[in-house]
N, C-alpha and C. Protein backbone atom coordinates (compact mmCIF):
# COMPACT_ATOMS: atom_id res chain seq x y z
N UNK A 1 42.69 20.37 4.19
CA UNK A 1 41.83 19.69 3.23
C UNK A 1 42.64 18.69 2.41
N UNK A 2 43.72 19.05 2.01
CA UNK A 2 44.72 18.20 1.32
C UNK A 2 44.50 16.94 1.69
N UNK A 3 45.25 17.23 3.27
CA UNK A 3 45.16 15.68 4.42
C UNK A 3 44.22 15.07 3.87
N UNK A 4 43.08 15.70 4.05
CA UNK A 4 41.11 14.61 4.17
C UNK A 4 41.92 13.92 2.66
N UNK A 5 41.70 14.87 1.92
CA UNK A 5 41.44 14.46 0.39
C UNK A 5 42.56 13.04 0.24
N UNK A 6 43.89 13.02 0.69
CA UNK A 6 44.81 11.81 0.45
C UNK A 6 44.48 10.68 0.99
N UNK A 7 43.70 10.59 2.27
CA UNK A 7 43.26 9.78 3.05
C UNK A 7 41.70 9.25 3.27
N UNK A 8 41.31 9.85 2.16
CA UNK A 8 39.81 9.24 2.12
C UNK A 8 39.75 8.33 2.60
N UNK A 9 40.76 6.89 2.12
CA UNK A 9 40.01 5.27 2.09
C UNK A 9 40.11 5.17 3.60
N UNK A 10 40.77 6.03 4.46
CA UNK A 10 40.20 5.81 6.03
C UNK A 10 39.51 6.20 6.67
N UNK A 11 38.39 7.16 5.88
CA UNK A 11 36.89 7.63 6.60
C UNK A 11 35.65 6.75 6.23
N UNK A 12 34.84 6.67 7.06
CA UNK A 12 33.58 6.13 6.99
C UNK A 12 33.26 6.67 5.75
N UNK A 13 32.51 5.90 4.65
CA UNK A 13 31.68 6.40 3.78
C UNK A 13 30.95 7.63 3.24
N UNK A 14 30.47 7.64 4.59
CA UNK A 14 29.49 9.00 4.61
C UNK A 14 30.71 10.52 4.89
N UNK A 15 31.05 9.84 5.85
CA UNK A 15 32.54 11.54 5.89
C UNK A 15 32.91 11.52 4.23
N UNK A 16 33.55 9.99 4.00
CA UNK A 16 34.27 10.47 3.01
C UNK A 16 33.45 10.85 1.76
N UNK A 17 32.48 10.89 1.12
CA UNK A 17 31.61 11.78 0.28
C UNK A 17 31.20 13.07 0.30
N UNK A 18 31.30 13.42 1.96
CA UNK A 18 30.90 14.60 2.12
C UNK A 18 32.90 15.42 1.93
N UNK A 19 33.61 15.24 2.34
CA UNK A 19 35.04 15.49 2.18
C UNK A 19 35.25 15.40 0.41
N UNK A 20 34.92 14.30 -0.48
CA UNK A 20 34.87 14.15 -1.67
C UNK A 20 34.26 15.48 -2.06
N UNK A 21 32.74 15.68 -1.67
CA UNK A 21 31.96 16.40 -2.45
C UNK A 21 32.48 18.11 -1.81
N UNK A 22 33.06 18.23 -1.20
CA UNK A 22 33.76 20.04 -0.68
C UNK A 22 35.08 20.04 -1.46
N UNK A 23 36.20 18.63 -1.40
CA UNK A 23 37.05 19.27 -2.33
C UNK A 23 37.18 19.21 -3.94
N UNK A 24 35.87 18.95 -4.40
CA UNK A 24 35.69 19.06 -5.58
C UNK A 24 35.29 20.63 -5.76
N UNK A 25 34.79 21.28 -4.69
CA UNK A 25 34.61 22.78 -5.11
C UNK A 25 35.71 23.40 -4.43
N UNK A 26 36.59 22.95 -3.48
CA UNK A 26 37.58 23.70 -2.45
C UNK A 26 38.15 24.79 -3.87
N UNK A 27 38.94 23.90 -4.54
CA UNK A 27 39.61 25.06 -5.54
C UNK A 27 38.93 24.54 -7.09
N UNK A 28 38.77 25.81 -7.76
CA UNK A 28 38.38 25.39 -9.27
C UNK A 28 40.05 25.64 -9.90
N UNK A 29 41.05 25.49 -9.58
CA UNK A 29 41.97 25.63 -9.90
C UNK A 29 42.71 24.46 -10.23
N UNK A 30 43.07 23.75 -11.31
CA UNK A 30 43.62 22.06 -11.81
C UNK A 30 44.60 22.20 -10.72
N UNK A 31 45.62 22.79 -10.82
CA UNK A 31 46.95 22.65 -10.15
C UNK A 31 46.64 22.42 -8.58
N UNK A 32 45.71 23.40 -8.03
CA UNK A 32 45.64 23.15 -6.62
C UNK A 32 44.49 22.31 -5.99
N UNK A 33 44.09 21.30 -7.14
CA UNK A 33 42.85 21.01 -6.64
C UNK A 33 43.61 19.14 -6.70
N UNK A 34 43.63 18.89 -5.45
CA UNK A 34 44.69 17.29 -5.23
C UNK A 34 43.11 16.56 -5.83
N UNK A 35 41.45 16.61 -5.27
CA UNK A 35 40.82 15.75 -5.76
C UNK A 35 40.69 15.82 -7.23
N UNK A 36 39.95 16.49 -8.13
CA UNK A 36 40.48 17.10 -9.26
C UNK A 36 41.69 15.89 -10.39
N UNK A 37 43.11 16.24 -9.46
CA UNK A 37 43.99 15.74 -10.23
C UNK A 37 44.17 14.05 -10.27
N UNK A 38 43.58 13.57 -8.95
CA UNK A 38 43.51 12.14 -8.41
C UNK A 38 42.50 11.76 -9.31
N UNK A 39 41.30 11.86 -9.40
CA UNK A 39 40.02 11.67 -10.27
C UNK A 39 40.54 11.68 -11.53
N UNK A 40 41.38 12.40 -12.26
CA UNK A 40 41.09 12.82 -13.24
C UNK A 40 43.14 12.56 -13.86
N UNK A 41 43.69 11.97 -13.10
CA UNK A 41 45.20 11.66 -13.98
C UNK A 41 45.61 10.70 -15.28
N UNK A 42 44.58 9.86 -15.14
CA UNK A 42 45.21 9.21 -16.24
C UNK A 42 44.25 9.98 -17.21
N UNK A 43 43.04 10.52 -17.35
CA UNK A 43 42.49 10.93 -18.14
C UNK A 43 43.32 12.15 -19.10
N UNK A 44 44.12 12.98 -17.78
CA UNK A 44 45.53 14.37 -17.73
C UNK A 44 45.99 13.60 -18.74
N UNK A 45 46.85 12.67 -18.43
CA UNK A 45 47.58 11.60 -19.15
C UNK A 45 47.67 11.49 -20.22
N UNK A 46 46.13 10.98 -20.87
CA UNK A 46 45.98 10.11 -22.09
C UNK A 46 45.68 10.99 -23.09
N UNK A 47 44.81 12.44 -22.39
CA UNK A 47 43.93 13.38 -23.35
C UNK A 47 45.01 14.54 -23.47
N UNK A 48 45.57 14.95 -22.93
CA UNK A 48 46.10 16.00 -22.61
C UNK A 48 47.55 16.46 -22.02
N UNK A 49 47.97 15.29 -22.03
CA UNK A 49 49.48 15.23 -21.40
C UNK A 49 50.31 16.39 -21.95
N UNK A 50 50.10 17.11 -23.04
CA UNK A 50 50.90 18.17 -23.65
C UNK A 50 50.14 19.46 -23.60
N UNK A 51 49.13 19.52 -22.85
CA UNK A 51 48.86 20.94 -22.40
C UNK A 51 49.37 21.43 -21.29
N UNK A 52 49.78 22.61 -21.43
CA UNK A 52 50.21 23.39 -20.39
C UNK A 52 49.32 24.19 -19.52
N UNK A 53 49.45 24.11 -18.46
CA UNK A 53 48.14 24.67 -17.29
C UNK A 53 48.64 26.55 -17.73
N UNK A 54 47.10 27.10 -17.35
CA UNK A 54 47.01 27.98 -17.18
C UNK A 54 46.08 28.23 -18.28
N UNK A 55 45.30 29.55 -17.94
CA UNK A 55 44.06 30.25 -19.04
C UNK A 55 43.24 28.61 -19.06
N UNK A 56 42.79 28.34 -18.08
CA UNK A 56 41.60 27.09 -18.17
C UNK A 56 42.29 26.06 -19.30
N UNK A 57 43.74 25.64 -19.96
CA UNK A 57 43.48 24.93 -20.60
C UNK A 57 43.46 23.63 -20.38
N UNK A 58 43.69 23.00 -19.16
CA UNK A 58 43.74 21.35 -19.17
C UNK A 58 42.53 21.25 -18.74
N UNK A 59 41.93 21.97 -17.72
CA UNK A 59 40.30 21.73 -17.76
C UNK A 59 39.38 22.04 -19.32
N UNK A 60 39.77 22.63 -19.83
CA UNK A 60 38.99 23.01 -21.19
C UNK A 60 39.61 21.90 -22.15
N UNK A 61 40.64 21.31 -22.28
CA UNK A 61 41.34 19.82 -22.40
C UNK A 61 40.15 19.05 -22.39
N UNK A 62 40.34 18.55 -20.94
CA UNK A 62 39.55 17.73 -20.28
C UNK A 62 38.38 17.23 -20.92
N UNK A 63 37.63 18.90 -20.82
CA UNK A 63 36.17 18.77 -21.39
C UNK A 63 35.98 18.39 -22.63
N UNK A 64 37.33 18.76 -23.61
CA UNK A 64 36.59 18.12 -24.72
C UNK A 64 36.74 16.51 -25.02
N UNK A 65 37.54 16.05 -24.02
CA UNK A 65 37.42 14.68 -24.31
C UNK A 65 36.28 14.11 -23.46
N UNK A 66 35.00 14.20 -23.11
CA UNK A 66 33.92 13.70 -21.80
C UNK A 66 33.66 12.70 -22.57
N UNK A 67 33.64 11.91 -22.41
CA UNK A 67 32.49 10.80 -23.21
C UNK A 67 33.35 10.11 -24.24
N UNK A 68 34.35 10.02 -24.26
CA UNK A 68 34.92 10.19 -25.43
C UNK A 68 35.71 8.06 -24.41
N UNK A 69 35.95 7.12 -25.45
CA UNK A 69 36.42 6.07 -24.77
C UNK A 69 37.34 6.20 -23.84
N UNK A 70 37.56 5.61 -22.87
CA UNK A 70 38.79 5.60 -21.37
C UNK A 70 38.55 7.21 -20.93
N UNK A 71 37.62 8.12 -21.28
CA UNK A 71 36.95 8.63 -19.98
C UNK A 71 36.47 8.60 -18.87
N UNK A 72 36.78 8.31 -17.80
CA UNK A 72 36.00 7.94 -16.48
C UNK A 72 35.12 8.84 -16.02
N UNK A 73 33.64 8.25 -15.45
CA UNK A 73 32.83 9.16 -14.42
C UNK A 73 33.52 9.36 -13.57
N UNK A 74 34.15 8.76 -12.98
CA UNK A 74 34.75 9.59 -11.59
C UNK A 74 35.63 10.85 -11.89
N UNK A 75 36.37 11.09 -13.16
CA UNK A 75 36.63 12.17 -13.55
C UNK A 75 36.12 13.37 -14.30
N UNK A 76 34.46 12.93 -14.94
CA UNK A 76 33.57 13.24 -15.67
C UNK A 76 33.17 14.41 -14.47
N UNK A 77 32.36 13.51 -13.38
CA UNK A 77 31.80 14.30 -12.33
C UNK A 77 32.25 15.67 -11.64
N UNK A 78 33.49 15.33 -10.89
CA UNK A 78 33.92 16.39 -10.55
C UNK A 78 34.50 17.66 -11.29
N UNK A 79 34.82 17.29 -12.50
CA UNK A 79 35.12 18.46 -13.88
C UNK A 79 34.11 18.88 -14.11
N UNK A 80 33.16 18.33 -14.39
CA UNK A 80 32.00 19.15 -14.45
C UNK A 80 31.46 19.96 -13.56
N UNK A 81 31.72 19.61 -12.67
CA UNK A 81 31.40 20.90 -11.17
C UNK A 81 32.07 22.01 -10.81
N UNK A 82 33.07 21.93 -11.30
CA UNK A 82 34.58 22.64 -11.47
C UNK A 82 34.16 23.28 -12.77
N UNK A 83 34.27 23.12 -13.36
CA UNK A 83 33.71 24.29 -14.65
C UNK A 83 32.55 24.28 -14.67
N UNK A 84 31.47 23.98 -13.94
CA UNK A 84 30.34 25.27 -14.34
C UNK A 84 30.35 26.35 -12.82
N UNK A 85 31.97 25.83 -12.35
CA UNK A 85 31.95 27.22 -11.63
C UNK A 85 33.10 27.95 -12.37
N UNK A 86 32.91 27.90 -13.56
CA UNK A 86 34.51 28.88 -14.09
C UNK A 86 35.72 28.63 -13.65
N UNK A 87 35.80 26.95 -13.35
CA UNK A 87 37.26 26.93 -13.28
C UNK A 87 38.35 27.32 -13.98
N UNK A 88 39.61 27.24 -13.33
CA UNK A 88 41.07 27.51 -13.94
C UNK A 88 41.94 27.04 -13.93
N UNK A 89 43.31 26.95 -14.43
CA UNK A 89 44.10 26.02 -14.05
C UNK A 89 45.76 26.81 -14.16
């Protein structure tokens, strides 16, 4: 899954959404989740660069910055799918 996930920009559209949309649930785990961290790095970055993973906190990070300026949907989306399955990190 890794593979798919690094190499999206060389699947057709349609693969690559459906590959997008499985490894957004593959792991609810920050650390092991490569789409997750791609979507969502500079957001890691800007909001949260000094949290330390583990006990949900860079996803619980995350969340409290949603909406908040230089938030991205593309990182909005998949965090949100990821914690309302009880993610972790």
């Amino acid at each position: 899954m890794t593979c798919l996930l690094t190499n999206t920009t060389a699947l057709r559209p349609s693969c690559r959404l459906h590959v997008e949309r499985r490894g957004a649930w593959a792991s609810a785990n920050y650390l092991m989740n490569p789409y997750l961290q791609k979507r969502c790095k500079g957001e890691r970055n800007r909001f949260c660069a000094e949290e330390t993973p583990g006990a949900m906190r860079v996803i619980g990070c995350l969340m409290d910055h949603v909406g908040e300026d230089g938030f991205s949907k593309a990182c909005a989306g998949p965090l949100g799918a990821v914690a309302r399955r009880g993610g972790h990190d």
